[in-house]
N, C-alpha and C. Protein backbone atom coordinates (compact mmCIF):
# COMPACT_ATOMS: atom_id res chain seq x y z
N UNK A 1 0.84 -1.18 0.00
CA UNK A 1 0.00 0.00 0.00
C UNK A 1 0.89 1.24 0.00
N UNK A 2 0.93 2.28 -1.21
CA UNK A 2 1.72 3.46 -1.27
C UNK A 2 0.83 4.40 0.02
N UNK A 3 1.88 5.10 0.41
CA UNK A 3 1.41 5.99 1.84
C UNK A 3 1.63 7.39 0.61
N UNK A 4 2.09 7.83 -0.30
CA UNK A 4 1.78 9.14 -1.16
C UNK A 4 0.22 9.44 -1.29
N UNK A 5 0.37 10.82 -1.36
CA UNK A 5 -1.39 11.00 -1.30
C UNK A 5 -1.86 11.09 -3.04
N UNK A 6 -2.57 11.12 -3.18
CA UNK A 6 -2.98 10.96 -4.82
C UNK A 6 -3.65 12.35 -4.88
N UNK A 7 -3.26 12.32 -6.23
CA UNK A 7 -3.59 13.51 -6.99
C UNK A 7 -5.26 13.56 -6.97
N UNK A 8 -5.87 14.87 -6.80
CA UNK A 8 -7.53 15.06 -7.46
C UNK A 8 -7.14 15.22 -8.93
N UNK A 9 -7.86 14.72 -9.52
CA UNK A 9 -8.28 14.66 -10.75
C UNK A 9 -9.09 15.94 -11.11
N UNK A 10 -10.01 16.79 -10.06
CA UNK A 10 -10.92 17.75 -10.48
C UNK A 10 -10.02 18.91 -10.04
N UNK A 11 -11.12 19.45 -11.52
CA UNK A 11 -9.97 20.77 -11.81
C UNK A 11 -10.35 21.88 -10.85
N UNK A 12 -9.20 22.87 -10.39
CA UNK A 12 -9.40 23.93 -9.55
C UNK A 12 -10.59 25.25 -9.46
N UNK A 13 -11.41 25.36 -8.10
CA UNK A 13 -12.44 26.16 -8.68
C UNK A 13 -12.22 27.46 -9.01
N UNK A 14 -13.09 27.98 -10.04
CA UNK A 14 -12.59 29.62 -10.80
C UNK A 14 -12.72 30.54 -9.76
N UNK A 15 -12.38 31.34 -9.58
CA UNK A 15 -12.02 32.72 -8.97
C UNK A 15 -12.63 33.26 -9.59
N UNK A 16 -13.35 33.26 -10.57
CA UNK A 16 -14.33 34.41 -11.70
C UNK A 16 -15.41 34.03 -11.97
N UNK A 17 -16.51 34.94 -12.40
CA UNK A 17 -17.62 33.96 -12.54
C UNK A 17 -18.58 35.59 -14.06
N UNK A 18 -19.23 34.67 -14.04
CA UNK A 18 -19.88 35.59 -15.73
C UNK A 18 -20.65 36.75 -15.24
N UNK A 19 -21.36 37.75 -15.79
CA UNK A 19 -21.90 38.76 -15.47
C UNK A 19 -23.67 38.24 -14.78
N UNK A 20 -24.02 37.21 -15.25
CA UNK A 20 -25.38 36.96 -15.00
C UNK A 20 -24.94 36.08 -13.24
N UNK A 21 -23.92 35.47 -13.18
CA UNK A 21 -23.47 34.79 -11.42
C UNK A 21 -23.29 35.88 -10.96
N UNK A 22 -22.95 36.64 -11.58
CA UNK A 22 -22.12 38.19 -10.12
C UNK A 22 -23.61 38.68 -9.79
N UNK A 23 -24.57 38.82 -10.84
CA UNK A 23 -25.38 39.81 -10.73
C UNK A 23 -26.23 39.31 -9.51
N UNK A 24 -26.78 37.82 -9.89
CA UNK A 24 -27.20 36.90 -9.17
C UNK A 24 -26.97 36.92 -7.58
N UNK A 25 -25.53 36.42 -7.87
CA UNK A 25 -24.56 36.63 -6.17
C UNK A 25 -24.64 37.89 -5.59
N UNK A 26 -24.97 39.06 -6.22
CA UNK A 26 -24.36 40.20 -5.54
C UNK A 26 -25.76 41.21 -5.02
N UNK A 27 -26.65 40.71 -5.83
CA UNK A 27 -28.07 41.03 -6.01
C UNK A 27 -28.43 42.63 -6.29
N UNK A 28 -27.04 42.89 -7.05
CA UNK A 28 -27.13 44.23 -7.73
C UNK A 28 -27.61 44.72 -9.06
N UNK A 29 -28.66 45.76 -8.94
CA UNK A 29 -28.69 45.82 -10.88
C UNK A 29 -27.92 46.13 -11.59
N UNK A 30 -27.94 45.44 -13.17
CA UNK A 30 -27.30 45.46 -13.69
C UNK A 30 -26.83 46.87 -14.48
N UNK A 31 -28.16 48.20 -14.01
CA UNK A 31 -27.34 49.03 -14.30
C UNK A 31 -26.69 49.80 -13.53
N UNK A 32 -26.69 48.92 -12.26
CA UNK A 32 -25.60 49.82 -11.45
C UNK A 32 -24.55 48.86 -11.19
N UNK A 33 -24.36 47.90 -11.79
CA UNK A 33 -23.09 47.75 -12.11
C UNK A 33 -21.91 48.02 -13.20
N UNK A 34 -23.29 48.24 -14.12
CA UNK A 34 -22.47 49.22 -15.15
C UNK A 34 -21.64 50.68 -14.81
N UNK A 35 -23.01 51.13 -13.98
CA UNK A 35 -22.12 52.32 -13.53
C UNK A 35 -21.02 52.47 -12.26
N UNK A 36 -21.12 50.90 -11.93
CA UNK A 36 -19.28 50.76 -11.14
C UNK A 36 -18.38 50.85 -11.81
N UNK A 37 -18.79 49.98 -12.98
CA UNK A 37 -17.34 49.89 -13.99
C UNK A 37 -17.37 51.04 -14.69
N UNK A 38 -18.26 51.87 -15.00
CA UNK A 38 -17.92 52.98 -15.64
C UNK A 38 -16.90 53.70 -14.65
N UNK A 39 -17.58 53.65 -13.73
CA UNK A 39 -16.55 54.81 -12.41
C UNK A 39 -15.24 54.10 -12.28
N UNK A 40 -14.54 52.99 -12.52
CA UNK A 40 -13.85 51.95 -12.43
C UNK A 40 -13.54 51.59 -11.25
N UNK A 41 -14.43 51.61 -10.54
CA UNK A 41 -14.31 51.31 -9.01
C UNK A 41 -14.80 49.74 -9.19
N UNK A 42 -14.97 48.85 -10.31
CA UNK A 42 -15.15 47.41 -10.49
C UNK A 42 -14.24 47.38 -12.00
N UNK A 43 -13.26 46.16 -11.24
CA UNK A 43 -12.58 45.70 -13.00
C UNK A 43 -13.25 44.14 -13.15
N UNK A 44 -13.52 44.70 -14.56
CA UNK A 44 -13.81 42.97 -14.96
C UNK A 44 -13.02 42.33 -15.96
N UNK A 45 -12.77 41.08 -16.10
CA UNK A 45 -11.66 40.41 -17.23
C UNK A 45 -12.49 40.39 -18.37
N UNK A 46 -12.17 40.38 -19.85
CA UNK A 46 -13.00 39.75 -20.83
C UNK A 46 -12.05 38.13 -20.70
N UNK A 47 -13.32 37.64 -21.11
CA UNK A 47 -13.09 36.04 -21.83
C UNK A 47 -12.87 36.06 -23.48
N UNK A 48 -12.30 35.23 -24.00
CA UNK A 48 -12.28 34.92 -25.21
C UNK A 48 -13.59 35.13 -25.89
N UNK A 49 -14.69 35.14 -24.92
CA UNK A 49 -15.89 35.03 -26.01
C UNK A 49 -16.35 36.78 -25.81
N UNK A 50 -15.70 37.66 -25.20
CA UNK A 50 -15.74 38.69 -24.71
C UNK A 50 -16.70 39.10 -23.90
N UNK A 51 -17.07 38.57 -23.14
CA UNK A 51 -18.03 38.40 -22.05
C UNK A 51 -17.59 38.69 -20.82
N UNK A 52 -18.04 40.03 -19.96
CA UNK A 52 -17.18 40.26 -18.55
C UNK A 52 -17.06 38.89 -17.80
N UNK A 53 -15.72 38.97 -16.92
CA UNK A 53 -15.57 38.30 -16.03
C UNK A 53 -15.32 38.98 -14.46
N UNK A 54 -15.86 38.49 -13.88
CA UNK A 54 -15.84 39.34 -12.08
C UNK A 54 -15.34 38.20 -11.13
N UNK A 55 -14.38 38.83 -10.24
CA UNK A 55 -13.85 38.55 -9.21
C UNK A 55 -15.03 37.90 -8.35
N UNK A 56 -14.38 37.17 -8.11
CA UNK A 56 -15.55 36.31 -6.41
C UNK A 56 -15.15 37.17 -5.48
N UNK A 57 -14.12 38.08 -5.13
CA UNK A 57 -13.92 38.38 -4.04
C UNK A 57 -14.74 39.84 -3.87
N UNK A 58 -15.00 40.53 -5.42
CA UNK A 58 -15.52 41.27 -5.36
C UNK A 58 -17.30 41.44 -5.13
N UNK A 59 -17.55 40.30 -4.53
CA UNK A 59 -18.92 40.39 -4.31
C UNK A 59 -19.43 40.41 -2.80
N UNK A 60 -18.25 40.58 -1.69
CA UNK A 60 -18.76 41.27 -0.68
C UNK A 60 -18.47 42.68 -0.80
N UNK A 61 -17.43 43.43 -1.40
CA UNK A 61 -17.45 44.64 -1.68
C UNK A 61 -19.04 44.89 -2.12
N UNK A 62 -19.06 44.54 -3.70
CA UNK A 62 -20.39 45.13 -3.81
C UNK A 62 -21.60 45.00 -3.01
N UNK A 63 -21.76 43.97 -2.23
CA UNK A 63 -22.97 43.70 -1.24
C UNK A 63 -22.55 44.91 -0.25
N UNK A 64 -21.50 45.47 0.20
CA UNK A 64 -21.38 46.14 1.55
C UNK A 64 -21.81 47.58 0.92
N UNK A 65 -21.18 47.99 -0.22
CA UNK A 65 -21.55 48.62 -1.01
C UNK A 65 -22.99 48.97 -1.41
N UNK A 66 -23.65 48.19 -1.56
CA UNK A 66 -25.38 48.14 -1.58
C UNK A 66 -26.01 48.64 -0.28
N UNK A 67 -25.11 47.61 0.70
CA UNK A 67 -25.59 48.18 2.07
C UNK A 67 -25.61 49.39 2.54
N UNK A 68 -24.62 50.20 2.30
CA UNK A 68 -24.28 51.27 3.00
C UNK A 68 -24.89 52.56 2.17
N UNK A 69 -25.74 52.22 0.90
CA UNK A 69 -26.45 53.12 0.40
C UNK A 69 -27.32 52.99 0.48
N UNK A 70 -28.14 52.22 1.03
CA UNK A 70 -29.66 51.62 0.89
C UNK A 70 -29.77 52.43 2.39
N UNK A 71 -28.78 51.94 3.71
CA UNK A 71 -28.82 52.31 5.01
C UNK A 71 -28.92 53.69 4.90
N UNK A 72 -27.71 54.64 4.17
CA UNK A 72 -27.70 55.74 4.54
C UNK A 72 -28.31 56.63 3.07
N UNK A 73 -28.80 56.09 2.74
CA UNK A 73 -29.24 56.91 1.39
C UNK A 73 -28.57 57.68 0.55
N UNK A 74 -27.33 56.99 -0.01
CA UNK A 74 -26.22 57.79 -0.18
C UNK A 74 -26.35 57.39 -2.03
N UNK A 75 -25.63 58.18 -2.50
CA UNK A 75 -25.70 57.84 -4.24
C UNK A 75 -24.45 56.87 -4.33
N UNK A 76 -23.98 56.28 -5.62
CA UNK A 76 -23.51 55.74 -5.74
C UNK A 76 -21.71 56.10 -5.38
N UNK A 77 -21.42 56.90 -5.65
CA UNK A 77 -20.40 57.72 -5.70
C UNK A 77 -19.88 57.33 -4.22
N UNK A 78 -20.71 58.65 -3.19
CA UNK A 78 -20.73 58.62 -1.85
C UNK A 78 -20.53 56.96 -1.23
N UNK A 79 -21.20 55.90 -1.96
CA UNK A 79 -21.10 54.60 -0.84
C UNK A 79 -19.43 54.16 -1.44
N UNK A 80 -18.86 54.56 -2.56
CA UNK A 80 -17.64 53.64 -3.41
C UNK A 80 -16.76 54.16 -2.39
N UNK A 81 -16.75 55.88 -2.06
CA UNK A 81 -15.80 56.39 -1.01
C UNK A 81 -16.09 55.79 0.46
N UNK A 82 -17.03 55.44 0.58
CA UNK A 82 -17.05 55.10 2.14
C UNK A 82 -16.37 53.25 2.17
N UNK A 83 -16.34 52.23 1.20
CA UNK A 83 -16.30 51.33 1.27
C UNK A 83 -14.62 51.51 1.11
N UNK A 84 -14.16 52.42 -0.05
CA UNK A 84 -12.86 52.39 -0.20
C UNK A 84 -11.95 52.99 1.25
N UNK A 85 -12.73 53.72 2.18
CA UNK A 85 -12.23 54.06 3.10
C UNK A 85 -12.04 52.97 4.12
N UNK A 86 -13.08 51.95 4.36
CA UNK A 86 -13.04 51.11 5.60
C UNK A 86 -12.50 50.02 4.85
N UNK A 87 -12.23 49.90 3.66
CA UNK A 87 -11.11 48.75 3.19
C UNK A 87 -9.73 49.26 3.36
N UNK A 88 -9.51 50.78 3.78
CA UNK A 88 -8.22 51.22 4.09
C UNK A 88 -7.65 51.36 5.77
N UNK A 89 -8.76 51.80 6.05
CA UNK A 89 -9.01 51.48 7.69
C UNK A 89 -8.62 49.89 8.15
N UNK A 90 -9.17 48.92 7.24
CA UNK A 90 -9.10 47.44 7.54
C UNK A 90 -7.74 46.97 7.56
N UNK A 91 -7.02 47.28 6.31
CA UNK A 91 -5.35 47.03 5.89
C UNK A 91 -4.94 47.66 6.88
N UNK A 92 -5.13 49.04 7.64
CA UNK A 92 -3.81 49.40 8.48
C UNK A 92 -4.05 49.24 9.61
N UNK A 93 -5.47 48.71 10.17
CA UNK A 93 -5.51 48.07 11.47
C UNK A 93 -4.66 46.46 11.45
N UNK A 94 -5.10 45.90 10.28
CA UNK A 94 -3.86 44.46 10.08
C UNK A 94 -2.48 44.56 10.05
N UNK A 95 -2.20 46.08 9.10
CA UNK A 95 -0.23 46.53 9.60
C UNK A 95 -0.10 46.50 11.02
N UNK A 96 -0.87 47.38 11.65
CA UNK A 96 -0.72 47.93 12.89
C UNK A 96 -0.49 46.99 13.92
N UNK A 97 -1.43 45.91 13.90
CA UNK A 97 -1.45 44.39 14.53
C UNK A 97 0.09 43.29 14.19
N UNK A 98 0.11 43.55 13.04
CA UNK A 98 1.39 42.65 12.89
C UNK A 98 2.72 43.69 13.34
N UNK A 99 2.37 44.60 13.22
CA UNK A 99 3.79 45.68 13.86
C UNK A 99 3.76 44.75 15.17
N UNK A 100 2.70 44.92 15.92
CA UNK A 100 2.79 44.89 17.61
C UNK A 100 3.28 43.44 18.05
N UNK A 101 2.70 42.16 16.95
CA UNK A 101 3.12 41.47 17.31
C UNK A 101 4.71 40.92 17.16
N UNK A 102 4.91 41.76 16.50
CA UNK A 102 6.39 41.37 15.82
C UNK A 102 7.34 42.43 17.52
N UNK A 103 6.86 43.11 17.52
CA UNK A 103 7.47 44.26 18.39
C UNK A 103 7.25 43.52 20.05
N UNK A 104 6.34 42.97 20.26
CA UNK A 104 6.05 41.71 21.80
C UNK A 104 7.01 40.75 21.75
N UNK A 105 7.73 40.22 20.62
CA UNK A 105 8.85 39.12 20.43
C UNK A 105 10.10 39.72 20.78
């Protein structure tokens, strides 16, 4: 009996998904996702068949994004700055944390 672990055979899952899954997943309209990517505050890949492609990761952005305009009644503009702010707030509370722990050693 070989003790090596065996290969999966199934292929790795996509990181991207088509414009009709994002829209689906994200439960945003589709013309305000147009007008993310117009603002380019959303990049999408083309495919060979030229069909957007969207990030999986970008679909709690846009959900928090939904949120925080629906909550505060804000236009589209106003919620992209508030989300881009507490995704900057987020990164330097994680610097700030790994400073300290590095600095306790």
């Amino acid at each position: 009996m070989s003790m090596t672990p065996k290969k999966s055979s199934l292929p790795a899952p996509s990181t991207v998904m088509a414009w009709e899954e994002f829209v689906e997943a994200t439960g945003i309209a589709p013309e305000r996702l147009r007008e993310l990517l117009g603002l380019g505050w959303l990049e999408a890949r083309a495919s060979a068949a030229q069909e957007f492609l969207f990030r999986d990761v970008d679909i709690y952005r846009v959900r928090k994004l939904e949120r925080i305009c629906c909550d505060f009644e804000l236009p589209v503009l106003g919620g992209t700055i508030i989300v881009d702010l507490l995704e900057r707030i987020d990164s330097l509370e994680r610097r700030v944390r790994r400073l300290q722990y590095f600095e306790d050693d």
